[in-house]
C-alpha atoms as a PDB file:
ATOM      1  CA  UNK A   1      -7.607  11.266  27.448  1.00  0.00           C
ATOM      2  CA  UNK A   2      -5.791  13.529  25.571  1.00  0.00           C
ATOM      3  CA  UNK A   3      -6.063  13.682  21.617  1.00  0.00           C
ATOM      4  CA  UNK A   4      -2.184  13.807  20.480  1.00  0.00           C
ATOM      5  CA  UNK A   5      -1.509  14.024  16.590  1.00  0.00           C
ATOM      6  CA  UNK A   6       0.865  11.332  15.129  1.00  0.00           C
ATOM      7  CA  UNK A   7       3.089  12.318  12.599  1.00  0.00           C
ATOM      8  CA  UNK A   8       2.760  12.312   9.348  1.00  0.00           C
ATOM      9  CA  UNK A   9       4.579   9.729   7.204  1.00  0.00           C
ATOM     10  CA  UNK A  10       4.958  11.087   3.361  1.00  0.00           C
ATOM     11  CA  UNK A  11       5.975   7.556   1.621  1.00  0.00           C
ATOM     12  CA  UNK A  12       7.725   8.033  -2.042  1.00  0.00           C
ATOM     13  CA  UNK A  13       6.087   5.516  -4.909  1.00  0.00           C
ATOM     14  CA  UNK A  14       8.807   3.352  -4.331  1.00  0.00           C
ATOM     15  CA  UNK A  15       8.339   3.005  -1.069  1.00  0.00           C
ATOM     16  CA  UNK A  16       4.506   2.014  -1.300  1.00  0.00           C
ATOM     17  CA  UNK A  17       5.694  -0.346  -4.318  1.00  0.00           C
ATOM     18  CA  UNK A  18       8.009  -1.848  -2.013  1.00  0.00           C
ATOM     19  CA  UNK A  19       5.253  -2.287   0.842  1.00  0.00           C
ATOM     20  CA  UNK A  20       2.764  -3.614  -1.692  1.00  0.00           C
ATOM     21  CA  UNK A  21       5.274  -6.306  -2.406  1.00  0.00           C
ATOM     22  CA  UNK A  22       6.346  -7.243   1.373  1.00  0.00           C
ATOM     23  CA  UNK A  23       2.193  -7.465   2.039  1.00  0.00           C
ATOM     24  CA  UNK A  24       1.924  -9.538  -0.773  1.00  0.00           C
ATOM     25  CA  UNK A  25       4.436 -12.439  -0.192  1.00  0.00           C
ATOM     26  CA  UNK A  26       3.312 -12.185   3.768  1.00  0.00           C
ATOM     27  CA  UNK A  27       0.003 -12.991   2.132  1.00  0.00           C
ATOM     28  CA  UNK A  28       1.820 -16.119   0.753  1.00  0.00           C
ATOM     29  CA  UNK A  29       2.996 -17.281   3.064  1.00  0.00           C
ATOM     30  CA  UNK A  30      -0.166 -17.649   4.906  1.00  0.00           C
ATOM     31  CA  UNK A  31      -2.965 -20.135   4.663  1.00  0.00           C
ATOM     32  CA  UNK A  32      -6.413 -19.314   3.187  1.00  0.00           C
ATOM     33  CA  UNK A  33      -8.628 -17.443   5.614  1.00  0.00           C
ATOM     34  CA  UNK A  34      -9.563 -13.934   7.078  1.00  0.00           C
ATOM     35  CA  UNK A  35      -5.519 -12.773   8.102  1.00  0.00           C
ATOM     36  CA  UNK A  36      -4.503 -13.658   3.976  1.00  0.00           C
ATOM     37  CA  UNK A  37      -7.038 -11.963   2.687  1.00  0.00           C
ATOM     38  CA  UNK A  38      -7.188  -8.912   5.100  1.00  0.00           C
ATOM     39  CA  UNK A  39      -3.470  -8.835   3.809  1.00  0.00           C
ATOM     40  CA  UNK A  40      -3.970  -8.856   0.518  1.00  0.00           C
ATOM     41  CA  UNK A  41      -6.427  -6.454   0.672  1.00  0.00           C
ATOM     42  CA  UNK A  42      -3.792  -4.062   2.402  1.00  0.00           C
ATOM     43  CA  UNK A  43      -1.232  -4.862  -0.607  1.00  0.00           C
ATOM     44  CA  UNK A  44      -3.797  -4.093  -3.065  1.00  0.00           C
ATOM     45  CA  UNK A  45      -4.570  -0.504  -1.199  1.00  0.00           C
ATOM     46  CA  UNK A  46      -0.914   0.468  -0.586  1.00  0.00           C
ATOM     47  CA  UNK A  47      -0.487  -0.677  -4.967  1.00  0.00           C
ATOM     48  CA  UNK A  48      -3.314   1.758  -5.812  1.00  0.00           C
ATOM     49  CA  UNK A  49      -2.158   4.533  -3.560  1.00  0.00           C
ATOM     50  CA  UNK A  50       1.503   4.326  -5.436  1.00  0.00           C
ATOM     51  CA  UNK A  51      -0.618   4.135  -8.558  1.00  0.00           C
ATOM     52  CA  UNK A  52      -2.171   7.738  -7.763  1.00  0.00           C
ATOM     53  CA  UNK A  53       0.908   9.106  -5.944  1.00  0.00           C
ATOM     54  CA  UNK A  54       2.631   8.615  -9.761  1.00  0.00           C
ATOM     55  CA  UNK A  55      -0.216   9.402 -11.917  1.00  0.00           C
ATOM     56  CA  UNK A  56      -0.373  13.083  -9.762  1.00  0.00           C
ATOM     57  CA  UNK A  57       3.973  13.223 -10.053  1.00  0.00           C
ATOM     58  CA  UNK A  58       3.612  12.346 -13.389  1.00  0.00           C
ATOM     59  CA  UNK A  59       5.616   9.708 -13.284  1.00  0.00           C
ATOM     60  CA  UNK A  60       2.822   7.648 -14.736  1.00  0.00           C
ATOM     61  CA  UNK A  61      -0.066   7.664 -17.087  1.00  0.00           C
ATOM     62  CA  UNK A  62      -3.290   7.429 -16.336  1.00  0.00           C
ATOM     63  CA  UNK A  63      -5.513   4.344 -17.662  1.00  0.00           C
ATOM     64  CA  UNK A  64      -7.265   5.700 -21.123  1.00  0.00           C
END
């Protein structure tokens, strides 16, 4: 099998902010168990990462 590279996808802050959000009312939408909070998890990791992406384009402060 042969090892092929994907791609890579450079998402803007918005963009991540906008895929938190999607994750997040998916996550609503579901019932409590493993897929919700799998989800949820996913929102909070794509939040964080558009945290960082604006802290490092300065479009955001860091937490003091």
């Amino acid at each position: 099998m042969k090892n092929e590279r994907r791609p890579t996808t450079y998402l803007t802050v918005e963009e991540l902010h906008q895929i938190a959000a999607a994750k997040f009312e998916g996550a609503a939408a579901l019932p409590d168990g493993y897929q919700k909070e799998e989800l949820l998890r996913s929102a909070e990791n794509f939040r964080s990462l558009a945290e960082i992406r604006g802290w490092l384009s300065n479009e955001l402060r860091p937490p003091k």
